[in-house]
Protein backbone atom coordinates (compact mmCIF):
# COMPACT_ATOMS: atom_id res chain seq x y z
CA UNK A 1 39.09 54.27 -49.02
CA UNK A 2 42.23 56.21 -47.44
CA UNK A 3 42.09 53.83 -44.50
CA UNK A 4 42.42 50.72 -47.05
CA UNK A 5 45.37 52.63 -48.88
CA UNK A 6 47.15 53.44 -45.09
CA UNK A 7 47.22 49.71 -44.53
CA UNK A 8 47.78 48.51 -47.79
CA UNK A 9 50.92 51.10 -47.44
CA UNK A 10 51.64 49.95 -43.83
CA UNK A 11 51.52 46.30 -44.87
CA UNK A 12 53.56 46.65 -47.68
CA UNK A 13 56.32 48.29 -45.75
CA UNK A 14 56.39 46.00 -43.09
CA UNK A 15 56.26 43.32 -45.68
CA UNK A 16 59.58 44.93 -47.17
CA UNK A 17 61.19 45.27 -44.36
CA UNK A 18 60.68 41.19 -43.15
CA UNK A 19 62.22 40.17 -46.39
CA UNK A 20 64.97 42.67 -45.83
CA UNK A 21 65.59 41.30 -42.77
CA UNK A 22 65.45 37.98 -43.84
CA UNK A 23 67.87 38.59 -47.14
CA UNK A 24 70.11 40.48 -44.75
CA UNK A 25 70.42 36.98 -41.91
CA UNK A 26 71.00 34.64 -45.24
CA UNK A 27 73.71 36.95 -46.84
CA UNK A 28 75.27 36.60 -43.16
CA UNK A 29 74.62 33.09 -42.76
CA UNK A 30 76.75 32.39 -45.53
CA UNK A 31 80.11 33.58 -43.83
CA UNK A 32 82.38 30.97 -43.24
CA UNK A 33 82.28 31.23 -39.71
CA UNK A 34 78.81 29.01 -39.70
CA UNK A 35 80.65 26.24 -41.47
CA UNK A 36 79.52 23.84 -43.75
CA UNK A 37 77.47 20.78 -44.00
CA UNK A 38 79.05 17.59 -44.79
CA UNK A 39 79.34 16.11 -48.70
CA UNK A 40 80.22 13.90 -50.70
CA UNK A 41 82.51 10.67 -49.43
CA UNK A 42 82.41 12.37 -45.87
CA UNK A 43 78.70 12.09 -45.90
CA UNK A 44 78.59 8.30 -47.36
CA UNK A 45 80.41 7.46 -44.18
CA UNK A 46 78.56 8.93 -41.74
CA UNK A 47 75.14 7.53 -43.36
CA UNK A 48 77.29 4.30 -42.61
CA UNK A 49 77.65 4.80 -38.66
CA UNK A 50 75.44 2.63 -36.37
CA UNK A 51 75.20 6.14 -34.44
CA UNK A 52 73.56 8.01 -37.11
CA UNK A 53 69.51 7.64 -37.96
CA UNK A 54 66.95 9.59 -39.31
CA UNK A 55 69.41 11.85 -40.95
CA UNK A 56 70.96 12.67 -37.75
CA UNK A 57 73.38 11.33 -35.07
CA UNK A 58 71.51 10.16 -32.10
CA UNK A 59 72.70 9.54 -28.74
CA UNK A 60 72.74 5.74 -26.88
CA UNK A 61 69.72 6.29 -24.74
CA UNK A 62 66.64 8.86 -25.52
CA UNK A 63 68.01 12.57 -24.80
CA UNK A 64 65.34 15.41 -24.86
CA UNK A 65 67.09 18.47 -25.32
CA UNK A 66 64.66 20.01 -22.95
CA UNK A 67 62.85 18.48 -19.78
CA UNK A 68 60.53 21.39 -19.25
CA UNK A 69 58.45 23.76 -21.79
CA UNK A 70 60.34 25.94 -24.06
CA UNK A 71 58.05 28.64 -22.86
CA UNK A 72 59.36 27.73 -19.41
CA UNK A 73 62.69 27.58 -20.61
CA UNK A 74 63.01 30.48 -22.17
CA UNK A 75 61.57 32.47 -19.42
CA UNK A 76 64.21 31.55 -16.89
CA UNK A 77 66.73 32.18 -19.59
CA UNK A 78 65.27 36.11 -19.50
CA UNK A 79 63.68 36.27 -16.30
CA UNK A 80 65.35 34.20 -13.64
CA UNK A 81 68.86 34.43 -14.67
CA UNK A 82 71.26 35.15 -11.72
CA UNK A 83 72.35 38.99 -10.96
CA UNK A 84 75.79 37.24 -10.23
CA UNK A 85 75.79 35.49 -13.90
CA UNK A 86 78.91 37.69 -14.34
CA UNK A 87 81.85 38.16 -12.11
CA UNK A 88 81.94 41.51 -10.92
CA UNK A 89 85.19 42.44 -11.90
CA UNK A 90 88.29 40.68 -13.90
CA UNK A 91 88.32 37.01 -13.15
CA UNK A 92 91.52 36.14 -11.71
CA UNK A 93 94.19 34.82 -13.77
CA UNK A 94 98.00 33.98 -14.39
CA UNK A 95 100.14 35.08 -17.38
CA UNK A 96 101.79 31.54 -18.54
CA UNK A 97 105.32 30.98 -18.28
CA UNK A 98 105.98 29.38 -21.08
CA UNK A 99 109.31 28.79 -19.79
CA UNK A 100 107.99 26.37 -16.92
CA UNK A 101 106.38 24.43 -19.80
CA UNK A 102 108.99 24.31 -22.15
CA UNK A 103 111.00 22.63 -19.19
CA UNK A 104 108.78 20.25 -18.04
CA UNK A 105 107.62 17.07 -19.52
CA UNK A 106 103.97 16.58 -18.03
CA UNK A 107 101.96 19.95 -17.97
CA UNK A 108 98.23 21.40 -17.98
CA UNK A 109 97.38 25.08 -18.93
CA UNK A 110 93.58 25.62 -18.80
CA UNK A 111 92.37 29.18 -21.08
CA UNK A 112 88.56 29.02 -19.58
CA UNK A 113 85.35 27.17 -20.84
CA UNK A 114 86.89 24.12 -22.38
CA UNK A 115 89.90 25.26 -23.92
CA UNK A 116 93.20 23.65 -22.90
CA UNK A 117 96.38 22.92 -23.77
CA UNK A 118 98.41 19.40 -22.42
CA UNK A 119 102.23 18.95 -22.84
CA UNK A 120 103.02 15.07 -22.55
CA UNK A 121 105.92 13.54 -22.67
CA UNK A 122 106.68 16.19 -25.24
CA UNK A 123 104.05 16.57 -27.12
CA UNK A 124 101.69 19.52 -27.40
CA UNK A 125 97.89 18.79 -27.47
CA UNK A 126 94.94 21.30 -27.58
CA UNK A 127 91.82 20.89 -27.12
CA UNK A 128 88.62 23.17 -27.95
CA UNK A 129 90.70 26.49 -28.34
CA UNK A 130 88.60 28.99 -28.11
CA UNK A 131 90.37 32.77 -28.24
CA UNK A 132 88.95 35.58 -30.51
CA UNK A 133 86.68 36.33 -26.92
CA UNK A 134 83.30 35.24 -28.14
CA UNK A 135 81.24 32.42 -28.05
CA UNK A 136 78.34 33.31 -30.43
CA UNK A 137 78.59 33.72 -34.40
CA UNK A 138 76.56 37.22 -33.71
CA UNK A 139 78.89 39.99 -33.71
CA UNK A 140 78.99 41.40 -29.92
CA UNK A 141 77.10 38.03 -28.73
CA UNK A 142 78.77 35.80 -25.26
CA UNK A 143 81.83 38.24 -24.92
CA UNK A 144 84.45 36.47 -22.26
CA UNK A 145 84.83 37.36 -19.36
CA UNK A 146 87.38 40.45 -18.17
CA UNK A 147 90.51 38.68 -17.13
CA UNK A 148 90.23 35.20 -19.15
CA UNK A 149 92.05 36.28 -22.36
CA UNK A 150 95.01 35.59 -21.69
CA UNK A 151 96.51 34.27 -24.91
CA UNK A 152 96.50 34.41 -28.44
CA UNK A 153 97.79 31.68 -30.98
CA UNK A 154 100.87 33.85 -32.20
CA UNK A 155 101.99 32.39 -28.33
CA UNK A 156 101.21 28.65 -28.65
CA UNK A 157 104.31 26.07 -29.40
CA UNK A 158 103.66 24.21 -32.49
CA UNK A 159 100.59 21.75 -31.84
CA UNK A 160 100.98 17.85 -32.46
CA UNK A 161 97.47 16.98 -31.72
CA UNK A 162 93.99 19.03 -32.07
CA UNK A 163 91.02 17.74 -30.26
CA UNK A 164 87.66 19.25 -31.54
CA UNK A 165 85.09 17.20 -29.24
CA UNK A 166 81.89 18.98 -31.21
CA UNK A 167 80.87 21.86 -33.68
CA UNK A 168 79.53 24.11 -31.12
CA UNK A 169 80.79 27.77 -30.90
CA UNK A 170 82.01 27.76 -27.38
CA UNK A 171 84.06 24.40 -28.42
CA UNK A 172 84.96 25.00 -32.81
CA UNK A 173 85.69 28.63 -32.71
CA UNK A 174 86.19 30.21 -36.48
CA UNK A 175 88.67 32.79 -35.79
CA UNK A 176 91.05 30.46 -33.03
CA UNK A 177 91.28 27.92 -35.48
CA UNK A 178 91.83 29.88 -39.25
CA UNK A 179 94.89 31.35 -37.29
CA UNK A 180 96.22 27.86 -35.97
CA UNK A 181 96.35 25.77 -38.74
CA UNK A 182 99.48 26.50 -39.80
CA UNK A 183 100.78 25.46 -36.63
CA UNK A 184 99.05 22.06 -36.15
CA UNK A 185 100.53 18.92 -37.20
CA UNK A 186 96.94 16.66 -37.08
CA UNK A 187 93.55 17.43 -36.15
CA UNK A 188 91.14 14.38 -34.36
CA UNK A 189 87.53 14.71 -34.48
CA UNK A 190 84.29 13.10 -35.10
CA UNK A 191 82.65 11.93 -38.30
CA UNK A 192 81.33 15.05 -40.13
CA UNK A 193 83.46 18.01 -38.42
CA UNK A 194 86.10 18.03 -40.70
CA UNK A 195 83.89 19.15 -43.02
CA UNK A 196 84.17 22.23 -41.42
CA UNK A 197 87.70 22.74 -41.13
CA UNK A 198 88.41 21.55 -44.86
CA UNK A 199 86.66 24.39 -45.58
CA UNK A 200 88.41 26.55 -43.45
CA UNK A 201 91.63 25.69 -45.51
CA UNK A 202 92.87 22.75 -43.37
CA UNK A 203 94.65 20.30 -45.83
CA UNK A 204 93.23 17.03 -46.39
CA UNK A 205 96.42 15.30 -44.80
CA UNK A 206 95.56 17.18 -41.68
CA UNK A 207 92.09 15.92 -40.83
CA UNK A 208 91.44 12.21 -39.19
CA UNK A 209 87.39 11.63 -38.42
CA UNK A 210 86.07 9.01 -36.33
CA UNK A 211 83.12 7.15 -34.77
CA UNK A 212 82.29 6.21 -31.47
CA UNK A 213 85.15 3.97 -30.29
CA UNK A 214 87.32 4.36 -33.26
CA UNK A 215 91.03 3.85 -32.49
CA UNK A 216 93.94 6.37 -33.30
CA UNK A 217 97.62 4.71 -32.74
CA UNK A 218 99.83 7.75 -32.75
CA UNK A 219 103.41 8.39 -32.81
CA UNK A 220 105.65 7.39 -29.40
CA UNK A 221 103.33 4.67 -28.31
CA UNK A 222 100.22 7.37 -27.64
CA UNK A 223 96.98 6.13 -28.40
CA UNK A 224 93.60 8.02 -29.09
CA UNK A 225 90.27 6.71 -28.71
CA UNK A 226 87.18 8.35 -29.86
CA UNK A 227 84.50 7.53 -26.86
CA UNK A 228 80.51 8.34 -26.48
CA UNK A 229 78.84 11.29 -25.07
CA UNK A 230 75.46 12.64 -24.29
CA UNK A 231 74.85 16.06 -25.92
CA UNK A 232 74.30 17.14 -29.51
CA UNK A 233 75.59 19.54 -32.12
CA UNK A 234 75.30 21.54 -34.86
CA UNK A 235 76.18 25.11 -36.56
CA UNK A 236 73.93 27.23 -38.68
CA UNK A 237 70.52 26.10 -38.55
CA UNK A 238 71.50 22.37 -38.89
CA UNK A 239 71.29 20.29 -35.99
CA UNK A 240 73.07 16.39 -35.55
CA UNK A 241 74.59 16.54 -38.56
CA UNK A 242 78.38 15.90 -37.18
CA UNK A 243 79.63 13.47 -34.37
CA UNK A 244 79.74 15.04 -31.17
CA UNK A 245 82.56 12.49 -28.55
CA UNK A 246 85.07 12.64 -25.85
CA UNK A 247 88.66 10.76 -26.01
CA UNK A 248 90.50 8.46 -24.13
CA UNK A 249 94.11 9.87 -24.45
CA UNK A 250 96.77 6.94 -23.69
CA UNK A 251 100.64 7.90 -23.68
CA UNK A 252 103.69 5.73 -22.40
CA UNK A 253 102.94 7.08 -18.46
CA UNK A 254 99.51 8.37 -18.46
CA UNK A 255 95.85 7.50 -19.18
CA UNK A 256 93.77 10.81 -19.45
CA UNK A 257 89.57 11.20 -20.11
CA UNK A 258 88.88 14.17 -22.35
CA UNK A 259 85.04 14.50 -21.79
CA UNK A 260 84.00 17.15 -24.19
CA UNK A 261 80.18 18.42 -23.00
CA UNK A 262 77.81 15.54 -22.09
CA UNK A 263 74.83 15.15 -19.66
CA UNK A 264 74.94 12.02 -16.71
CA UNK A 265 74.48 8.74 -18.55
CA UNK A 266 75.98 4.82 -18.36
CA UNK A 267 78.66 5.67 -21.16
CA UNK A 268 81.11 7.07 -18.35
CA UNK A 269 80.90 3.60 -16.32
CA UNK A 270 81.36 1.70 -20.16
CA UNK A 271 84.12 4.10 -20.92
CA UNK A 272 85.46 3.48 -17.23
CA UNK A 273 85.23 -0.31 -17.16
CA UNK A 274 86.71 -0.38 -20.77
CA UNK A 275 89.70 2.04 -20.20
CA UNK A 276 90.09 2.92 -16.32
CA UNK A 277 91.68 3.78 -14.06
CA UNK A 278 92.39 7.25 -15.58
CA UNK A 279 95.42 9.50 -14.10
CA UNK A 280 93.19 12.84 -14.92
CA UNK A 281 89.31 13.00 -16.13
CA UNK A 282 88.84 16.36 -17.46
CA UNK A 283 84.42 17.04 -17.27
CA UNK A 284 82.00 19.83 -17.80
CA UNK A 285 81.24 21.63 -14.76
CA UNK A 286 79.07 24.65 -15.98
CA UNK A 287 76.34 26.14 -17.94
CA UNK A 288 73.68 23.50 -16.75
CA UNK A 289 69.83 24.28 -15.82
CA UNK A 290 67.12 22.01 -14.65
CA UNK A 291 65.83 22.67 -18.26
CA UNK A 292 68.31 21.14 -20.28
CA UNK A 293 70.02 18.62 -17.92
CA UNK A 294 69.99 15.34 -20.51
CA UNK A 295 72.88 17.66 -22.66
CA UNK A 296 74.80 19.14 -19.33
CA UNK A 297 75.67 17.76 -16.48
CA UNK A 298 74.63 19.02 -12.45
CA UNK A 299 78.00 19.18 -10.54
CA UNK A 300 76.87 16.62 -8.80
CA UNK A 301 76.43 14.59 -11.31
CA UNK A 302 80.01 15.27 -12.67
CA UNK A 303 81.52 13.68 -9.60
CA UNK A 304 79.73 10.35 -9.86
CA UNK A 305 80.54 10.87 -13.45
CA UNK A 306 84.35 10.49 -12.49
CA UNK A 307 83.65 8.31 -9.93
CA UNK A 308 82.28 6.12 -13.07
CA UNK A 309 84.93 7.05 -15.06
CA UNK A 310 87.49 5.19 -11.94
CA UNK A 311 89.72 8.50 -12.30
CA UNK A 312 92.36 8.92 -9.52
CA UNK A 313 92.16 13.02 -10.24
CA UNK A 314 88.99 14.90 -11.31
CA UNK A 315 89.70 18.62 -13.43
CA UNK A 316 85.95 20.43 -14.20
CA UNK A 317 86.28 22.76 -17.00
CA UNK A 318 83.11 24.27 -18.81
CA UNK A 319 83.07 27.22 -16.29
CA UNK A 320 84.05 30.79 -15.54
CA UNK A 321 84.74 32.62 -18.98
CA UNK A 322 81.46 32.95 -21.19
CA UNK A 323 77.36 33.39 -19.77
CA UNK A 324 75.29 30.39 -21.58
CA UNK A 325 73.20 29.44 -18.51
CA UNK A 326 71.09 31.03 -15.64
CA UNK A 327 73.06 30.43 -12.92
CA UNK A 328 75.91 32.51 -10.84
CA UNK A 329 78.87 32.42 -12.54
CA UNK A 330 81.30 30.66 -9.82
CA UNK A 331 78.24 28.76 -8.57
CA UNK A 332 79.69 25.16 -10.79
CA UNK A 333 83.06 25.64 -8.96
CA UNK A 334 81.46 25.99 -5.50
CA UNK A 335 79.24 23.06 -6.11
CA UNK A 336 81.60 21.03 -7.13
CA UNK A 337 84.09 21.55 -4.60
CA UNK A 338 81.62 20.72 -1.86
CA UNK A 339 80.79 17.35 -3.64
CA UNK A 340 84.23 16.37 -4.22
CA UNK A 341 85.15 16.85 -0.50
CA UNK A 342 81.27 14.85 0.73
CA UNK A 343 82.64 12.07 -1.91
CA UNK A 344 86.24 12.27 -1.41
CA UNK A 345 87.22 12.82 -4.99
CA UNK A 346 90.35 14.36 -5.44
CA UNK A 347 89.88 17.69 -7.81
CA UNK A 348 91.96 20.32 -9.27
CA UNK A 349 90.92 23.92 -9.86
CA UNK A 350 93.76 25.70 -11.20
CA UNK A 351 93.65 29.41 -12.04
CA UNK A 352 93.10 30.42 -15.86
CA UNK A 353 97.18 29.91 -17.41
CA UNK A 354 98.46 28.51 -14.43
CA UNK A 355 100.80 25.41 -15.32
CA UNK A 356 99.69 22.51 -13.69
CA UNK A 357 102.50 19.79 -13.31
CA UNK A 358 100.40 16.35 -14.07
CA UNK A 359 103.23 14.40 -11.76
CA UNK A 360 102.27 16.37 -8.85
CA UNK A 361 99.09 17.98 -8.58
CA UNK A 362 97.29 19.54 -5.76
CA UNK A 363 94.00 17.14 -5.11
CA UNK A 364 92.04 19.85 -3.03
CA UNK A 365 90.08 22.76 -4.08
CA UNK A 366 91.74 25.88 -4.12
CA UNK A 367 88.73 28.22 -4.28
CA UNK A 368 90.29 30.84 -6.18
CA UNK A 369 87.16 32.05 -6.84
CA UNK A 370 85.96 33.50 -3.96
């Protein structure tokens, strides 16, 4: 009889504490940072886009998230990460001279990951800022890298155009962006994400959503085109509920590829045939396994991407500030740089704030991370 009240005890503690734990991860869940799903006349036009099926967005050709067992997966995620998934010290990196940028007309400053900033012809235009040092909506979770914080928005010019290619955290960070809309002018992204930063207090006025090949005529004779990928998205537990895309940025001088993340697929040659040559295809080179390589490129694979693409100038970002993948942390840089060379693709690999002048860049790795 005392046994059958020790478990009944047991059980009903353990019981209390699940649905503590559970009460405690939906209070949190409901912090702005996860976003929000889209409503109303937002969702009526994405139920409209040929892309979207099923409820969710889908990609042109079948994309398995995963191409081996999650068990297997999620082993090497634990078990067979790299002991050199982390730089061993402060990743090297330049303080910006914001000078040098205000002078020149054509510029590139690259803040790790995917976060960059382009001046063109006078215009500012940043993509996937990512600063508050995180890439995770847990508190503590994907912490940068020593060395690759290097600004903050209270330093940023005022922005003309922001790019948001997806609703990922490494790509739609909470904290960056609350702090920058004041300074941004117009925000581009695809169908369903502005959902998420109208509820972040970014005015109506400030939003513009699009599909898959959806034209934006800008100011100045610049032109921005909304372009496929092959990857996926979602915040919260929702999954393909917004438009992940790249861009095909046209100005008066230039013609530049903003990929966004995507795994290997025919879209680059479409986009390439469609749009090229490009002056500058910017690609994810980074945070890629075996087991998920229909959502993230090999770097291999981003070099006949650009090849594709029929870019003069190749830039791989994706790489060196946050751990979401198994393997070394300057291993996508090394790759790369040996591919570009066997292919002859010219490639830039600047250092973290370094300004890059987009009239004359250096085509040749600079392996500043050995």
């Amino acid at each position: 009889m005392k046994t059958r009240t020790k478990k009944r005890k047991y059980s009903r503690i353990i019981g209390g504490i699940f649905i503590g734990l559970i009460a405690m991860t939906t209070v949190y869940m409901m912090h702005p940072k996860f976003g929000k799903r889209p409503s109303g006349e937002r969702l009526e036009r994405i139920k409209k886009s040929p892309n979207y099926r099923d409820g969710k967005f889908q990609n042109q050709n079948h994309t398995p998230q995963l191409t081996q067992s999650f068990t297997t997966a999620l082993y090497d995620y634990l078990f067979a990460k790299s002991n050199k998934s982390k730089p061993p010290g402060k990743v090297a990196s330049k303080a910006i001279n914001w000078q040098e940028v205000q002078e020149n007309q054509s510029q590139l400053i690259w803040f790790g990951h995917s976060s960059y900033l382009l001046k063109i012809e006078g215009k500012y235009i940043l993509v996937d800022p990512v600063f508050s040092g995180s890439a995770s909506p847990i508190p503590g979770g994907t912490k940068s890298f020593a060395g690759t914080d290097i600004v903050v928005v209270e330093d940023l010019p005022p922005i003309d155009l922001l790019l948001i290619s997806h609703d990922h955290y490494d790509h739609m960070d909470y904290q960056t962006l609350k702090a920058l809309q004041p300074k941004v002018k117009q925000v581009i992204c695809g169908l369903g994400v502005g959902e998420h930063l109208a509820y972040w207090g970014y005015a109506a006025e400030q939003i513009a959503e699009g599909d898959w090949w959806d034209e934006f005529p800008l100011a100045d004779g610049f032109r921005l085109t909304l372009t496929p990928a092959r990857h996926f998205s979602g915040r919260s537990i929702f999954s393909a509920n917004t438009l992940w895309t790249s861009f095909v940025l046209e100005t008066p001088s230039k013609k530049l590829y903003l990929g966004g993340d995507s795994g290997y697929d025919t879209h680059f040659k479409a986009i390439g045939d469609r749009f090229g040559p490009f002056d500058l295809a910017i690609l994810e080179n980074g945070q890629y396994d075996l087991s998920w390589k229909y959502i993230h490129m090999m770097p291999e694979e981003v070099v006949q991407a650009a090849k594709d693409l029929q870019t003069r100038v190749l830039f791989p970002v994706h790489s060196a500030k946050f751990v979401l993948a198994n393997h070394a942390w300057n291993e996508p840089l090394e790759r790369i740089a040996q591919e570009s060379i066997q292919q002859n693709m010219p490639i830039i690999t600047p250092l973290i704030g370094e300004c890059v002048n987009l009239d004359q860049m250096q085509t040749l790795p600079t392996y500043w991370w050995k």
